[in-house]
Protein backbone atom coordinates (compact mmCIF):
# COMPACT_ATOMS: atom_id res chain seq x y z
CA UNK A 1 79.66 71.99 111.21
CA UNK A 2 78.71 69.00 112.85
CA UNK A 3 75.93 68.87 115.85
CA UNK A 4 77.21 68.58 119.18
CA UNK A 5 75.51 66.53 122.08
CA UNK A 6 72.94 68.70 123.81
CA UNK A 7 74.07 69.30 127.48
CA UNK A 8 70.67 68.56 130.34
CA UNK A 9 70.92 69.81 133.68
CA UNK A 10 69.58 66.45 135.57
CA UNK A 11 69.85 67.53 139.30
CA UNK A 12 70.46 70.80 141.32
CA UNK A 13 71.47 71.08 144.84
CA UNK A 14 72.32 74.51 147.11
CA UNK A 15 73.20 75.64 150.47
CA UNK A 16 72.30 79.22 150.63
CA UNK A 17 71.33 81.94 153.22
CA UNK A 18 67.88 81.89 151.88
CA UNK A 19 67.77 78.20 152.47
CA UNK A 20 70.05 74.93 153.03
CA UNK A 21 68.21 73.03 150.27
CA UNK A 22 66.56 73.50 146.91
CA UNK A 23 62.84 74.14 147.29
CA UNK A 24 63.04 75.83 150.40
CA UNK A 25 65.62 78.58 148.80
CA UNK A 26 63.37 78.61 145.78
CA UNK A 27 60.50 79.34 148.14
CA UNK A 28 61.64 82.14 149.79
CA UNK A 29 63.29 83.57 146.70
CA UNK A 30 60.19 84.03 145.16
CA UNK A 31 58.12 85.41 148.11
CA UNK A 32 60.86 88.13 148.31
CA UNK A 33 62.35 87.47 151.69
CA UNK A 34 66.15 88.55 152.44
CA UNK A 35 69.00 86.99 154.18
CA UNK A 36 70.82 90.32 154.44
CA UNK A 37 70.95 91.40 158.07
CA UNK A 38 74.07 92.87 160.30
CA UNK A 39 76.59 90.41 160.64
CA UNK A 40 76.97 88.34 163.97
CA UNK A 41 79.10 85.76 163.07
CA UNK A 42 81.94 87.60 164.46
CA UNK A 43 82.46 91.02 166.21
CA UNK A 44 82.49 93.32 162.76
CA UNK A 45 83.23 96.13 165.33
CA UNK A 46 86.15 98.41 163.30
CA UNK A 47 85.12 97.23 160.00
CA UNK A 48 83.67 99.52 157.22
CA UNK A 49 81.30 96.68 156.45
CA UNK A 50 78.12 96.31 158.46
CA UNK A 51 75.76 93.79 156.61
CA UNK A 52 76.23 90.46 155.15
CA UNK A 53 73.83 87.15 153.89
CA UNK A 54 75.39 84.46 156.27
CA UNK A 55 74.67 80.64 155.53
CA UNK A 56 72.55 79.71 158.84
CA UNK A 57 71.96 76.08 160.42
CA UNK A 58 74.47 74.21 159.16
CA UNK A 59 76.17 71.73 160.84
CA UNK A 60 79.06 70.07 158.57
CA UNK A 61 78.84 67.06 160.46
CA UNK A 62 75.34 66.47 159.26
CA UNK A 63 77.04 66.67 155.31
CA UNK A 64 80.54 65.31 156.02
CA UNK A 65 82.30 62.73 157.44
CA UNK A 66 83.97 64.14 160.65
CA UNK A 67 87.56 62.73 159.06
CA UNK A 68 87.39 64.68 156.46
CA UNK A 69 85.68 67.32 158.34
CA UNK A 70 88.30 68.48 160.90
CA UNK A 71 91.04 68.45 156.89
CA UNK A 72 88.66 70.80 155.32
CA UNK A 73 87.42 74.20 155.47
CA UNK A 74 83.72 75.47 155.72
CA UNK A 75 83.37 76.34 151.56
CA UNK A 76 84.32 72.72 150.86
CA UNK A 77 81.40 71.35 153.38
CA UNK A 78 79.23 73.64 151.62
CA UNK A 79 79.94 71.94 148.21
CA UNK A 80 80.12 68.96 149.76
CA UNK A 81 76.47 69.44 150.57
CA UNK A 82 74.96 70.64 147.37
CA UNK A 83 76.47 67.82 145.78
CA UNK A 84 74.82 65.11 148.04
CA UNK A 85 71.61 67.21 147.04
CA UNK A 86 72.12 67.57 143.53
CA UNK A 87 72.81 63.51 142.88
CA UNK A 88 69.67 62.78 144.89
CA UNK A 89 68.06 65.23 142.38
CA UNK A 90 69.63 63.54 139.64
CA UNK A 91 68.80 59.83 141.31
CA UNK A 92 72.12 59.07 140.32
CA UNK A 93 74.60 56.84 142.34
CA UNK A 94 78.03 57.27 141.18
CA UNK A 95 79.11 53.83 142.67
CA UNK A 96 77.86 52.66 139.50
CA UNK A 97 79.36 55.35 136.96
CA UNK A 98 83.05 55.43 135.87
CA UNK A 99 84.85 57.46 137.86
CA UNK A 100 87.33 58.34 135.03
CA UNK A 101 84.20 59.53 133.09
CA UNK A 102 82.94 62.08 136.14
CA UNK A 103 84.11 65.23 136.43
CA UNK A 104 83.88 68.20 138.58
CA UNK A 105 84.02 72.03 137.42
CA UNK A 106 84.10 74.01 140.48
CA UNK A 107 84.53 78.21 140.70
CA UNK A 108 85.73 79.20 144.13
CA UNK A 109 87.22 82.97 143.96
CA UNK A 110 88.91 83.02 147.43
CA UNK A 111 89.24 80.06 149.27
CA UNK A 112 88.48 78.97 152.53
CA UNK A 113 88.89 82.02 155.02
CA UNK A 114 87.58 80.37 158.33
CA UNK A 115 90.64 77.48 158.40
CA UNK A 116 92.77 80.28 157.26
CA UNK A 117 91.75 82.83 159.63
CA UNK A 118 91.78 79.94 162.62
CA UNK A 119 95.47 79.19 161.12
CA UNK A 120 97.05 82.52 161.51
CA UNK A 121 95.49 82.54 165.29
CA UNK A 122 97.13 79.20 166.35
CA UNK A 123 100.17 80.28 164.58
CA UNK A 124 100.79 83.82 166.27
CA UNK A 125 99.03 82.96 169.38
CA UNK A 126 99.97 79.04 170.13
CA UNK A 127 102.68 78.72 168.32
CA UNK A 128 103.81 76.71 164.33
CA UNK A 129 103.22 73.35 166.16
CA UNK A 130 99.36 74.12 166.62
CA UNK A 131 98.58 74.80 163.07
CA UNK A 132 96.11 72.66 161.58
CA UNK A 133 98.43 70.42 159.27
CA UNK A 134 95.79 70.53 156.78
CA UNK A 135 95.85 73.90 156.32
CA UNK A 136 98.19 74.63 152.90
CA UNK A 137 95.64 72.15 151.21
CA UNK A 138 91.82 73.21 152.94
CA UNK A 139 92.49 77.05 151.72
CA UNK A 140 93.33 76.70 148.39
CA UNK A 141 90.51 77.41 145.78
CA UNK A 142 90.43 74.11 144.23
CA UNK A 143 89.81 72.48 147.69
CA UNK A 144 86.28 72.20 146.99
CA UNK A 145 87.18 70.37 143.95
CA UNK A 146 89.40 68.04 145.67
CA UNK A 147 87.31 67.43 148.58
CA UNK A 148 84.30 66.77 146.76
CA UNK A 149 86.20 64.15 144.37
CA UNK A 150 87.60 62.96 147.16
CA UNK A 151 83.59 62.44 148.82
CA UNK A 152 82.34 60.98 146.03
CA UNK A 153 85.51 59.42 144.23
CA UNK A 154 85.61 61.45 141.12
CA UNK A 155 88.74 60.89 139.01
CA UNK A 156 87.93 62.33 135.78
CA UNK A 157 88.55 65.90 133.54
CA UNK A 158 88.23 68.35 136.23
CA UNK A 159 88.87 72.13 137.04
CA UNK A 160 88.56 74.68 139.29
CA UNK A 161 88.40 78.51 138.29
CA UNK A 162 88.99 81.70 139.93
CA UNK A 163 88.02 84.77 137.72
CA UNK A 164 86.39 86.87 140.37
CA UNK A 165 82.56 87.36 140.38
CA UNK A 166 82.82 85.33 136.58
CA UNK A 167 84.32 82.17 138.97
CA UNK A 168 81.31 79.83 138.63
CA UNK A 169 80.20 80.95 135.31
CA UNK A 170 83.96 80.09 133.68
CA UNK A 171 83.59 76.79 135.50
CA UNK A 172 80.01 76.19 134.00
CA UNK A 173 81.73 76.82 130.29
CA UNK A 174 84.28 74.58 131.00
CA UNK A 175 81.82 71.39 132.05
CA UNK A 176 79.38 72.78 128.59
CA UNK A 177 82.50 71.73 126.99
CA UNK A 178 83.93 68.87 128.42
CA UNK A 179 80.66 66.76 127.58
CA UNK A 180 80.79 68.60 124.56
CA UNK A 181 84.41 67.41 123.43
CA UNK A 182 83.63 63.71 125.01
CA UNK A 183 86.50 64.27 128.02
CA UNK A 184 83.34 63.25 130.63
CA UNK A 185 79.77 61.53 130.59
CA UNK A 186 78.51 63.32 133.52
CA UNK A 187 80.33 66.57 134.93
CA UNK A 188 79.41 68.33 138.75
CA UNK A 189 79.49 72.03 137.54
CA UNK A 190 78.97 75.11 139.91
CA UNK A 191 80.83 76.86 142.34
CA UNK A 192 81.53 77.43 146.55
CA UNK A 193 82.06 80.59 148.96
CA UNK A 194 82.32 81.01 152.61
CA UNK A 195 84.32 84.45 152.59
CA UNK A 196 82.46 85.63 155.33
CA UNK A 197 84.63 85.58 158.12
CA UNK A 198 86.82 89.05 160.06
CA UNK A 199 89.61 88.48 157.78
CA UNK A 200 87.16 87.35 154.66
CA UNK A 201 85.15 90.75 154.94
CA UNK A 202 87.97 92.68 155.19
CA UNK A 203 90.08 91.41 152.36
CA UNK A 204 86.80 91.79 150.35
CA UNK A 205 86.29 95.61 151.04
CA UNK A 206 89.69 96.44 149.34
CA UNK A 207 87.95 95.46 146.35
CA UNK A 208 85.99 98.38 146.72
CA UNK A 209 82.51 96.56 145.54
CA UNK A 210 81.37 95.93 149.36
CA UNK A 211 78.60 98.92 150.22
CA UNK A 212 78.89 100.86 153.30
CA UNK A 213 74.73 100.73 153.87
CA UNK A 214 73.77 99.63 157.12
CA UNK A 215 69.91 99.29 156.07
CA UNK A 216 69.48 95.50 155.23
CA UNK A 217 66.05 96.91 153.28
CA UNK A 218 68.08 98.72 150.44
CA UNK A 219 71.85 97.63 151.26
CA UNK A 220 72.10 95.91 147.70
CA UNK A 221 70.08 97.76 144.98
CA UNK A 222 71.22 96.51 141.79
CA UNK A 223 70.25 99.04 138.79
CA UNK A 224 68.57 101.47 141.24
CA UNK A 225 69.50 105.13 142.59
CA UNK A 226 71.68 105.71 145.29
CA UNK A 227 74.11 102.18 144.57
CA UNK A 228 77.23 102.11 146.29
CA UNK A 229 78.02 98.04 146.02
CA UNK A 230 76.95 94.87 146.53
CA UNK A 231 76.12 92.88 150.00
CA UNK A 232 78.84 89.68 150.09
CA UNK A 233 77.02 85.95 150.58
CA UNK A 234 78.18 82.62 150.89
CA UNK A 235 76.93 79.07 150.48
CA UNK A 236 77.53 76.93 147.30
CA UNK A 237 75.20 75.47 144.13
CA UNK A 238 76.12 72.13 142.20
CA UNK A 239 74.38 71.24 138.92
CA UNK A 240 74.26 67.68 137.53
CA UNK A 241 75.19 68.02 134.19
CA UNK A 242 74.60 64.98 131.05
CA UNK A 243 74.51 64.38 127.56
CA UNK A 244 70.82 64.80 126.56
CA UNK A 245 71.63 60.86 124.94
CA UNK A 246 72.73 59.88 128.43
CA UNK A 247 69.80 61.21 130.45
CA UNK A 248 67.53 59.71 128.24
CA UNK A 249 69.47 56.49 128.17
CA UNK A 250 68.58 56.26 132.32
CA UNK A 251 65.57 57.71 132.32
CA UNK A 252 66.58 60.60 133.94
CA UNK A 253 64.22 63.91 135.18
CA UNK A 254 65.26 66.75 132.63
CA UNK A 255 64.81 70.26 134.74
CA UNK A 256 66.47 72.03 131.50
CA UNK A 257 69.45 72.67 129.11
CA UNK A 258 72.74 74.53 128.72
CA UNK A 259 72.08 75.62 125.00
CA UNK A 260 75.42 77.60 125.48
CA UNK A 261 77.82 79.64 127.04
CA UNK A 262 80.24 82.31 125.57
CA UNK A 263 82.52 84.85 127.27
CA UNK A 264 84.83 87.93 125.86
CA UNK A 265 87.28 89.44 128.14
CA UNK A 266 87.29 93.46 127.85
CA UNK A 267 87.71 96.68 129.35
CA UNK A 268 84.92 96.71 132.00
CA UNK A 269 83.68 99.95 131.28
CA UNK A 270 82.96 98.96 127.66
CA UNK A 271 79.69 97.94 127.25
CA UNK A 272 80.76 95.87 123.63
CA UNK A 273 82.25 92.93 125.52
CA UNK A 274 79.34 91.90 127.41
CA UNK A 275 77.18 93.07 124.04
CA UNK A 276 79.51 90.92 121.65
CA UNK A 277 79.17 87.59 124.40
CA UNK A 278 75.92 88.04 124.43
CA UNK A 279 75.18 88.04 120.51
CA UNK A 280 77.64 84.80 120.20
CA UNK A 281 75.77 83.45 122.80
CA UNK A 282 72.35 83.91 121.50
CA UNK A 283 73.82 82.48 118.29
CA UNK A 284 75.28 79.52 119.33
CA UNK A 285 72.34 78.66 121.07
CA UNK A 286 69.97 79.87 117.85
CA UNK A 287 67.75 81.69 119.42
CA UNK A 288 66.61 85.21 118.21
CA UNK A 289 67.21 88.21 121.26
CA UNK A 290 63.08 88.38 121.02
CA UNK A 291 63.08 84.70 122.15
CA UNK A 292 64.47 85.30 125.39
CA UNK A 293 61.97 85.85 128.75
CA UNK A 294 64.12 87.17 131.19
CA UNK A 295 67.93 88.11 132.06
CA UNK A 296 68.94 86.82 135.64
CA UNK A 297 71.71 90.12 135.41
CA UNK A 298 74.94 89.95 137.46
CA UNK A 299 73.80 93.44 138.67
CA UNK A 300 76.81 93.61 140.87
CA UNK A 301 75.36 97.22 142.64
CA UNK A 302 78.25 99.51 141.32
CA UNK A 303 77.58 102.89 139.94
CA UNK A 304 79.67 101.92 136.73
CA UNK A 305 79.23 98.68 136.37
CA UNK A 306 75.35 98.19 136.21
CA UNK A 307 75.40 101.24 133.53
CA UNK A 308 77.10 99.55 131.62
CA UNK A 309 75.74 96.13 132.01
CA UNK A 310 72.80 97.88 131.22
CA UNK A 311 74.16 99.32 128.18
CA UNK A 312 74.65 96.27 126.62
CA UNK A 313 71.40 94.53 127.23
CA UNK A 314 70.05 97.55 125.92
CA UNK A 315 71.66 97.51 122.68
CA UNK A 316 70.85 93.55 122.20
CA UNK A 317 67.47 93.36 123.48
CA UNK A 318 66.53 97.50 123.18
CA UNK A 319 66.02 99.42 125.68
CA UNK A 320 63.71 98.05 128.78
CA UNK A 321 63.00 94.86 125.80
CA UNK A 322 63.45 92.40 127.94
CA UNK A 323 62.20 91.94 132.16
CA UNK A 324 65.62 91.68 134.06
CA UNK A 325 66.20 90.31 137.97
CA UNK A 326 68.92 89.60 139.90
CA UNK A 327 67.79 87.90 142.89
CA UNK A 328 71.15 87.29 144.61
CA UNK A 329 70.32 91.00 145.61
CA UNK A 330 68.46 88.90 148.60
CA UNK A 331 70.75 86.33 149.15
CA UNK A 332 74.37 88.62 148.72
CA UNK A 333 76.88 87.63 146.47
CA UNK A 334 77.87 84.39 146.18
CA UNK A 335 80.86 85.03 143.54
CA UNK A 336 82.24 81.53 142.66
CA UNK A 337 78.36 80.09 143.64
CA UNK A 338 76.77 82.88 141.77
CA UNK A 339 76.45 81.76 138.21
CA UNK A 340 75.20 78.18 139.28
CA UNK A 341 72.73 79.71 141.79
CA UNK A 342 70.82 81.63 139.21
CA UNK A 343 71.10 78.88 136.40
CA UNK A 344 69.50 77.14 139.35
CA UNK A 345 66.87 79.60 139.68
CA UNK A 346 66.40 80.21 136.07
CA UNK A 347 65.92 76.52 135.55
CA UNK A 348 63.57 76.49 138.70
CA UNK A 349 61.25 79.45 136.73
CA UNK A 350 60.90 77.63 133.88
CA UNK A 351 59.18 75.19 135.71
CA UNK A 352 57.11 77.32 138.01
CA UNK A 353 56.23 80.31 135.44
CA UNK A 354 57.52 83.20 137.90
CA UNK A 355 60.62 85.35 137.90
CA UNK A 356 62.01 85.67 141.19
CA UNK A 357 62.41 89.76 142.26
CA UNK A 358 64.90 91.93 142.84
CA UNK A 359 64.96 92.87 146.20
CA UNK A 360 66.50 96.89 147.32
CA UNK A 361 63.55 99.18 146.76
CA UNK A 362 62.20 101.36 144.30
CA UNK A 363 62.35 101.53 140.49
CA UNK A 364 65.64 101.30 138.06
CA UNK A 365 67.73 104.01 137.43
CA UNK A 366 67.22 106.36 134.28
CA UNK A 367 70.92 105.60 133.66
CA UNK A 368 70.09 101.82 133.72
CA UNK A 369 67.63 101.29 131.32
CA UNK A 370 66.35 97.58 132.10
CA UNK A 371 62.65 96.30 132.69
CA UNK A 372 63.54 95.64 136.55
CA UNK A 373 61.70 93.14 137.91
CA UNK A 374 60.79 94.33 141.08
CA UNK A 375 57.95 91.69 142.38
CA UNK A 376 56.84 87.90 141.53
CA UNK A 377 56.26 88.27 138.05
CA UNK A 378 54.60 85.77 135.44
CA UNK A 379 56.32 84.32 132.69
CA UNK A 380 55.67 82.12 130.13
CA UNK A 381 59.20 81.55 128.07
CA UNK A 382 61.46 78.77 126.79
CA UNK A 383 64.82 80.30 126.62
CA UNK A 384 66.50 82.47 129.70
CA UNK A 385 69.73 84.16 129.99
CA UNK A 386 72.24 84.33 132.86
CA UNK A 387 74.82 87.03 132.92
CA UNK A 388 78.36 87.15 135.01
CA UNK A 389 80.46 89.73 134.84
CA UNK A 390 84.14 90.32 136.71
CA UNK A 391 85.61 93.52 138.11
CA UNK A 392 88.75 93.19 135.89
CA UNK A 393 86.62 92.67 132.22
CA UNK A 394 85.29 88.89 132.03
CA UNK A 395 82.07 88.62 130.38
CA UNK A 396 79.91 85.34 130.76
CA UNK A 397 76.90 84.70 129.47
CA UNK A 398 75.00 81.42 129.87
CA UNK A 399 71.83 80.12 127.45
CA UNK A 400 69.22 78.35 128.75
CA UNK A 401 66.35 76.47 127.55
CA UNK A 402 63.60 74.01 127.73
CA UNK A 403 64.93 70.35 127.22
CA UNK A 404 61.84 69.44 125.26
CA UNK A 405 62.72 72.84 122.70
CA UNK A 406 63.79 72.66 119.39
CA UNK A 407 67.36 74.22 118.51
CA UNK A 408 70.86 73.46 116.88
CA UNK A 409 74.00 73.47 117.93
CA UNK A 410 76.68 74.10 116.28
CA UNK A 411 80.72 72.25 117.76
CA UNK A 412 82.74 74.55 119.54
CA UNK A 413 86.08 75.30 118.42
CA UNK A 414 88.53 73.12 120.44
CA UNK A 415 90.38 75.54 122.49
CA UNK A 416 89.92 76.20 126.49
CA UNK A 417 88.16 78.06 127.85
């Protein structure tokens, strides 16, 4: 089969409670500080929920224009902001692209709570004709999307996703193969949450994944003892994303490379979906499991579900074969900002030689057996591999490499994603 263009992440930009901009997240992710403390953003008072990893100092006037502002909801400013970040990564000025040959691939799992929430106030307490008019287009998922196009006047092939904790990671699949088919020359992939709101939290515990810990020290212990769920965060990531042709064409800063992404759809308590998406991935990408340096895991805290994320790793890489982190255990979870936050970080360990920790205390789990990285840990390694997993089955794994590394590609087959 023919070769298909190599795909170079070119610019990276986050807002996240560890930090409103790259380096300074990147910092404090690997000096093993938390943003998980008891929430104050609102009066949690009745709530189950006691903790959460709030975005702090962030004024969306400082990101967005106050007319689009006051039409918008808070996870929009957020991706609003990472964007603006990730094209002054990238040095690129899309005044001078074609906007029909942008794109945007956003995941966004909820929507925006705090214009919701505000809605439903003015509505039962003021009365229909107080209602923000803007409201049946700020909540919806894809607002982010639209908002963000609507910034930076994007017009081309572009998508939001919602697939649960999998949100950003089915988003990052579909830009991998938009560039890949030719639909875009440049696509803004990653994902935005701001779920953390009265309403937010509480819609979230009926998932049942929200823990009940009110010790911000071991709250969110991914692969450990005594699990009960993960912390919820917020915030948003944006990756630049290029044909490897492209970025070379401008001269562009390579920071790394989608070598591929894969995903199977299963029952979530079977280990073989995430096993079989991570063989196809490893494939695709040609790279042997004994190439690989670390998994960034989606280690989503559950009792069931690490065991048998676990599982699978276990019977690709053998058991303990391979050091695994998941560092959003610091910074909550992020859902539709997850994937693109740790194929942020990933990219950002390549270049530094460290794997961030896994914050939560105390050693894996017999029943898990993973090498958990518990502490800054040195690395030397050209290919990485980013796991997202949702609640109802979706398995996503992301490949990711060294720009200057040599690999094949094979073309995808031409169905979506």
């Amino acid at each position: 089969m023919a070769d298909r263009p190599r795909v170079l992440i070119t610019g990276i930009g986050t807002v996240n409670p560890l930090g409103n901009d790259r380096e300074t997240f990147w910092k404090n992710c690997l000096s093993a500080a938390s943003a998980i403390a008891p929430i104050d953003r609102f009066d949690a008072g009745g709530l189950p929920i006691h903790l959460a990893a709030q975005v702090r100092e962030f004024d969306r006037f400082d990101h967005v224009p106050r007319r689009l502002a006051v039409k918008s909801d808070v996870f929009a400013h957020y991706a609003i902001a990472a964007t603006a970040e990730a094209l002054a990564h990238a040095r690129l000025d899309l005044a001078g692209e074609d906007e029909f040959r942008t794109g945007i691939s956003f995941g966004n799992n909820s929507g925006g709570w705090d214009l919701c929430e505000r809605g439903f106030r003015e509505y039962y307490e003021q009365g229909p004709s107080m209602i923000n008019p803007w409201q049946a287009t700020a909540w919806f998922p894809t607002a982010a999307q639209g908002f963000t196009s609507i910034r930076y006047g994007v017009r081309g092939f572009s998508k939001s996703f919602a697939c649960d904790r999998a949100s950003g990671a089915t988003a990052l699949h579909h830009a991998l193969r938009s560039l890949a088919w030719g639909r875009n020359d440049v696509v803004l992939a990653g994902g935005s949450e701001a779920p953390i709101t009265r309403l937010g939290v509480a819609a979230h515990v009926t998932t049942g994944e929200l823990t009940r810990s009110a010790d911000p020290a071991t709250a969110y212990r991914p692969f450990r003892p005594g699990r009960d769920g993960l912390v919820l965060g917020e915030g948003a990531t944006v990756l630049v994303l290029e044909t490897a042709e492209r970025a070379t064409r401008r001269g562009a800063e390579v920071l790394g490379e989608v070598l591929a992404v894969e995903q199977r759809t299963t029952d979530p308590a079977d280990p073989a979906g995430l096993e079989s998406a991570l063989r196809a991935a490893l494939d695709r990408a040609g790279r042997r499991p004994a190439e690989v340096g670390v998994v960034f895991a989606e280690g989503a805290g559950g009792v069931v579900a690490d065991a048998v994320e676990a599982r699978a790793l276990a019977r690709v890489f053998g058991p303990r074969g391979v050091p695994v982190t998941v560092p959003k255990a610091a910074y909550g979870h992020q859902y539709g900002a997850s994937a693109a936050t740790e194929v942020a970080c990933a990219v950002l360990m390549l270049r530094d030689k460290a794997i961030p920790p896994t914050p939560g205390g105390g050693d894996a789990d017999p029943d898990c057996p993973v090498d958990l990285v518990t502490g800054t840990r040195p690395v030397e390694t050209d290919t990485v591999v980013v796991v997202s997993r949702a609640r109802e089955g979706a398995n996503v794994v992301i490949v990711l490499g060294r720009a200057d590394t040599d690999h094949h590609h094979q073309e995808p087959e031409r169905s979506m994603p």
